[in-house]
C-alpha atoms as a PDB file:
ATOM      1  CA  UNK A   1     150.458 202.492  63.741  1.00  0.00           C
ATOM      2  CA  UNK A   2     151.793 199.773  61.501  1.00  0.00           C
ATOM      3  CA  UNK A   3     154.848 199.885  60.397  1.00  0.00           C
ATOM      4  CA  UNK A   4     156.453 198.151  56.948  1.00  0.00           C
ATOM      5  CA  UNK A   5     159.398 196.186  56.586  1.00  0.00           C
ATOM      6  CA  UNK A   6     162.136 197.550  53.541  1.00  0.00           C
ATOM      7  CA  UNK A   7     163.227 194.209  51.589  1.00  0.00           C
ATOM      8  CA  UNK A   8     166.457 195.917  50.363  1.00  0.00           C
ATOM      9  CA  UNK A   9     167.812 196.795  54.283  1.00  0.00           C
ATOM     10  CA  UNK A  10     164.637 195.636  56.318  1.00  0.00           C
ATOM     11  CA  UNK A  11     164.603 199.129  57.930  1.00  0.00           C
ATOM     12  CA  UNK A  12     161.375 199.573  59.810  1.00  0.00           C
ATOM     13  CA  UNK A  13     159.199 202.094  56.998  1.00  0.00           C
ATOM     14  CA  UNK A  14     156.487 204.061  58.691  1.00  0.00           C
ATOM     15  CA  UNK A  15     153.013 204.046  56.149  1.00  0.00           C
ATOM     16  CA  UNK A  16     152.631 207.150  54.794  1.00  0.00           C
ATOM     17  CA  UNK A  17     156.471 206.908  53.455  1.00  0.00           C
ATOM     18  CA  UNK A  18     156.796 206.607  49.708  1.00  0.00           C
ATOM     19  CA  UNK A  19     160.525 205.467  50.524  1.00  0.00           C
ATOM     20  CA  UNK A  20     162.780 203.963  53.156  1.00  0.00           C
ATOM     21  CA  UNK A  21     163.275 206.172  55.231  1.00  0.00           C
ATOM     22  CA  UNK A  22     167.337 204.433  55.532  1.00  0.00           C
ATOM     23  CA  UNK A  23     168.096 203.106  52.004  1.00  0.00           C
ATOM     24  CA  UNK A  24     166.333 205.103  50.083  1.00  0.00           C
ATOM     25  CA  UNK A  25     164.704 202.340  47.983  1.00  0.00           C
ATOM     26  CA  UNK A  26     160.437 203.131  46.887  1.00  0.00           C
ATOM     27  CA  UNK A  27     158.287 201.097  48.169  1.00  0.00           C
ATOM     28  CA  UNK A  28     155.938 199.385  45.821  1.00  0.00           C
ATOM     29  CA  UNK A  29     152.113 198.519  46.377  1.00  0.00           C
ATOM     30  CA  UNK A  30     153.339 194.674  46.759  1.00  0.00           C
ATOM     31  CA  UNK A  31     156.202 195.617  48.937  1.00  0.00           C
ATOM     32  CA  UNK A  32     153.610 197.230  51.413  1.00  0.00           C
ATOM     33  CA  UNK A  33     151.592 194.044  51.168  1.00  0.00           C
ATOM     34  CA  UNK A  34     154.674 191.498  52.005  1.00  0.00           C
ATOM     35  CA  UNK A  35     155.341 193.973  54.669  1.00  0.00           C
ATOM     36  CA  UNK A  36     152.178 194.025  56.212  1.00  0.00           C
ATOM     37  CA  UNK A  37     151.425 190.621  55.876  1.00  0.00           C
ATOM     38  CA  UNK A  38     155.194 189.881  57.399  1.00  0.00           C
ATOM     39  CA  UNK A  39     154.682 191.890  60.489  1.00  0.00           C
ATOM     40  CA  UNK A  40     151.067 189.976  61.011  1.00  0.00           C
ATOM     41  CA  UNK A  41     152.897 186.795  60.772  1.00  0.00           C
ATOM     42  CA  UNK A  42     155.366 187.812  63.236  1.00  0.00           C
ATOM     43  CA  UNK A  43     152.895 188.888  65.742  1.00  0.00           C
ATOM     44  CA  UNK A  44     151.273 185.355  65.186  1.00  0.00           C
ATOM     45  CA  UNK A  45     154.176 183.829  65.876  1.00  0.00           C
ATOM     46  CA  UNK A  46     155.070 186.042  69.516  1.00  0.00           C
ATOM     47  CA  UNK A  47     151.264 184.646  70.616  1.00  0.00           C
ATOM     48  CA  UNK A  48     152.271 180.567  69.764  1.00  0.00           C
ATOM     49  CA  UNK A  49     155.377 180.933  71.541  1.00  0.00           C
ATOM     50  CA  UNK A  50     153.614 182.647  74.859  1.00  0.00           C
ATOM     51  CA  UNK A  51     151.592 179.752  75.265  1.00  0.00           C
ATOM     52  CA  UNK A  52     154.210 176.952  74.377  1.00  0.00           C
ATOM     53  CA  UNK A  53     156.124 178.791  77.104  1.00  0.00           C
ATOM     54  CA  UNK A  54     153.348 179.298  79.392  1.00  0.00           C
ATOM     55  CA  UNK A  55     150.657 176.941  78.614  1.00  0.00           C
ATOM     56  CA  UNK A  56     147.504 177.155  79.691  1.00  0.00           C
ATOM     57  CA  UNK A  57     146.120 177.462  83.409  1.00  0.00           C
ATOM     58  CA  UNK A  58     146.270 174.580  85.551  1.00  0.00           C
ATOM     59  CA  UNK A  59     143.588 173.963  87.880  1.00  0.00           C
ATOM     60  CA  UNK A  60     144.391 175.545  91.183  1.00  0.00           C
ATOM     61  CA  UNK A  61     143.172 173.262  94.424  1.00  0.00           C
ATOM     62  CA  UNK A  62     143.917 176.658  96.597  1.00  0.00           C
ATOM     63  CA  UNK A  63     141.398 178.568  94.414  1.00  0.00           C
ATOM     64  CA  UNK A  64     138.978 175.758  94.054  1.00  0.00           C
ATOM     65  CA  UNK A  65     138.884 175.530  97.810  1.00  0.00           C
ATOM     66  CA  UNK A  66     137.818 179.640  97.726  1.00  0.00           C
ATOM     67  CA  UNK A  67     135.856 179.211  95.072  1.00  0.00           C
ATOM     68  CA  UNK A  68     133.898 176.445  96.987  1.00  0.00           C
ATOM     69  CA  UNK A  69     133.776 178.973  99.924  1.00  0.00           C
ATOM     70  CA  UNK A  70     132.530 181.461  98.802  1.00  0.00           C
ATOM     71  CA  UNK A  71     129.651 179.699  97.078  1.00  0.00           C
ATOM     72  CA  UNK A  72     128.816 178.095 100.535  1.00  0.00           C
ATOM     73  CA  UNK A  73     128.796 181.791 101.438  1.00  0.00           C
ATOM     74  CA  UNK A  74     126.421 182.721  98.681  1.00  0.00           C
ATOM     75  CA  UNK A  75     123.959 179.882 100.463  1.00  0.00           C
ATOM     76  CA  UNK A  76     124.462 177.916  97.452  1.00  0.00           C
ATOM     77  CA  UNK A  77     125.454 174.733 100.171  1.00  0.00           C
ATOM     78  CA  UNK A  78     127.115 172.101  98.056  1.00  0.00           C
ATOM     79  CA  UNK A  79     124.625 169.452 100.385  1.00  0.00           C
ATOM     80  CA  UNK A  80     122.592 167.882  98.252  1.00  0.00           C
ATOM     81  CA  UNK A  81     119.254 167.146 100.341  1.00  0.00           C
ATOM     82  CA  UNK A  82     118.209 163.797  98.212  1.00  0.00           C
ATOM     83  CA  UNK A  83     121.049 161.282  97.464  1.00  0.00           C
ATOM     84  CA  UNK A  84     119.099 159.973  94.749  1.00  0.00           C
ATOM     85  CA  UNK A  85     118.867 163.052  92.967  1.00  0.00           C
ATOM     86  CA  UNK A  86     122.938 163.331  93.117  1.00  0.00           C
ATOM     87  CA  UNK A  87     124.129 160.853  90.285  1.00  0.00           C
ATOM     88  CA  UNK A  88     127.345 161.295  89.987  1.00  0.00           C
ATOM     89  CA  UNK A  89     128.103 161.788  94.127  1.00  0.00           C
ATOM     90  CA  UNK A  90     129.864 165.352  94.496  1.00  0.00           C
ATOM     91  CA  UNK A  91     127.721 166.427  96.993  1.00  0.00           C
ATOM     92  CA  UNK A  92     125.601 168.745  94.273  1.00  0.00           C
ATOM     93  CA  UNK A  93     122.064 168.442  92.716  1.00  0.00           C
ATOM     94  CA  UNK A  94     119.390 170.279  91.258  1.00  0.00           C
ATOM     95  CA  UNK A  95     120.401 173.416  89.767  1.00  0.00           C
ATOM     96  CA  UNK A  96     123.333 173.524  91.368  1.00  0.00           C
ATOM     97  CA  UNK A  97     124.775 170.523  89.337  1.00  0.00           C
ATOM     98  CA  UNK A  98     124.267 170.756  85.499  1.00  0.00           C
ATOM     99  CA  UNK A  99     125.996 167.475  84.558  1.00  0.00           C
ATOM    100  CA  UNK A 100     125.171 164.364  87.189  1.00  0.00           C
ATOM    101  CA  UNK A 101     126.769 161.988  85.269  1.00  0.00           C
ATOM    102  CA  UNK A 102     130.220 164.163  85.964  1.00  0.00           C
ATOM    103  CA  UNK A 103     131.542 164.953  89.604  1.00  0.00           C
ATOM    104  CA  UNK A 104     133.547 167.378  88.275  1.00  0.00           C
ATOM    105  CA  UNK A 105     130.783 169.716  86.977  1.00  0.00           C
ATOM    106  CA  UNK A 106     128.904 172.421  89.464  1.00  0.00           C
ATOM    107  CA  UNK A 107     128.383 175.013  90.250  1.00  0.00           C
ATOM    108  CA  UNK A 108     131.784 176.372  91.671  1.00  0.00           C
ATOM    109  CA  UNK A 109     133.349 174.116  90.043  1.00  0.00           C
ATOM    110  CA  UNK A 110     136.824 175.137  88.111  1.00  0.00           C
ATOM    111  CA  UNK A 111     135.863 175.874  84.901  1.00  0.00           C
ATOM    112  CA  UNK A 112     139.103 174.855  82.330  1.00  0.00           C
ATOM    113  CA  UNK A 113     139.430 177.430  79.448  1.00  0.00           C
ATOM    114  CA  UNK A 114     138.814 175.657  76.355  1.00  0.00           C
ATOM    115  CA  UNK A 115     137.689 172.481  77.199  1.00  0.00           C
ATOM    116  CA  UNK A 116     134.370 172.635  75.994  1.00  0.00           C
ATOM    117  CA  UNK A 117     133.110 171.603  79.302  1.00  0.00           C
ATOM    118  CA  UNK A 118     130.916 174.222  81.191  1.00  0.00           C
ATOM    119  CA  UNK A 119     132.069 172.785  84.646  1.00  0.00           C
ATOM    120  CA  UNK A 120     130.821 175.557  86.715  1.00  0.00           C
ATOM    121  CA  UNK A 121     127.463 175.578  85.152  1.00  0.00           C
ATOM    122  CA  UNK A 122     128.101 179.360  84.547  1.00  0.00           C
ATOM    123  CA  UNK A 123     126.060 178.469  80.786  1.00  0.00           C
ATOM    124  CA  UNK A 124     129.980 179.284  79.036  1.00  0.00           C
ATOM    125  CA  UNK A 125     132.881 177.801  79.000  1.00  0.00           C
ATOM    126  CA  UNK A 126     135.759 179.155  81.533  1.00  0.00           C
ATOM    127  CA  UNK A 127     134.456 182.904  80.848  1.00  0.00           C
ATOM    128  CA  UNK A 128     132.228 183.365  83.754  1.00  0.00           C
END
């Protein structure tokens, strides 16, 4: 439920209300709009400052390490059986490495949200 901001006492005015609920004072069509399209920018403004305060996720060698396990476990081995067919020398080739002219890209590879950069050949970027 959305609720509307009064401009005379900026009580919090739930929709349905014809009238502040504190002041008193009708609410107008345009009021409701300004009020709807103030409590939208607010909420914009609560997600910019989480991630100035936060930032975004910094690759984790602890969890690359697992990651690189557990695709080792999978029998996806990260030994690449012809050294000319690994370009970029990470150890990965073939369909296990979708990028040889980057070390950083394989599969099991951490995959950095929003770079544009599908480094764990997953076929997205940092979803999968």
């Amino acid at each position: 439920m959305n609720m509307f901001v009064c401009a005379a006492c900026s009580s919090f005015v739930p929709p349905a209300s014809r009238a502040c609920p504190a002041c008193g004072q009708a609410l107008t069509p345009t009021a409701r709009v300004v009020g709807g399209a103030l409590a939208l920018a607010g909420g914009s403004l609560f997600a910019v400052t989480l991630t100035a305060c936060y930032g975004v996720a910094e690759p984790i060698p602890e969890r690359d390490a697992a990651v690189a396990r557990d695709t080792n476990a999978m029998g996806l081995t990260s030994t690449c059986t012809d050294a000319t067919a690994d370009l970029d020398g990470d150890g990965y080739c073939g369909e296990l490495d979708c990028d040889e002219a980057n070390p950083n890209v394989h599969v099991g590879a951490f995959d950095q949200f929003g770079d544009h950069i599908d480094a764990d050949c997953g076929g997205t970027d940092a979803i999968d």
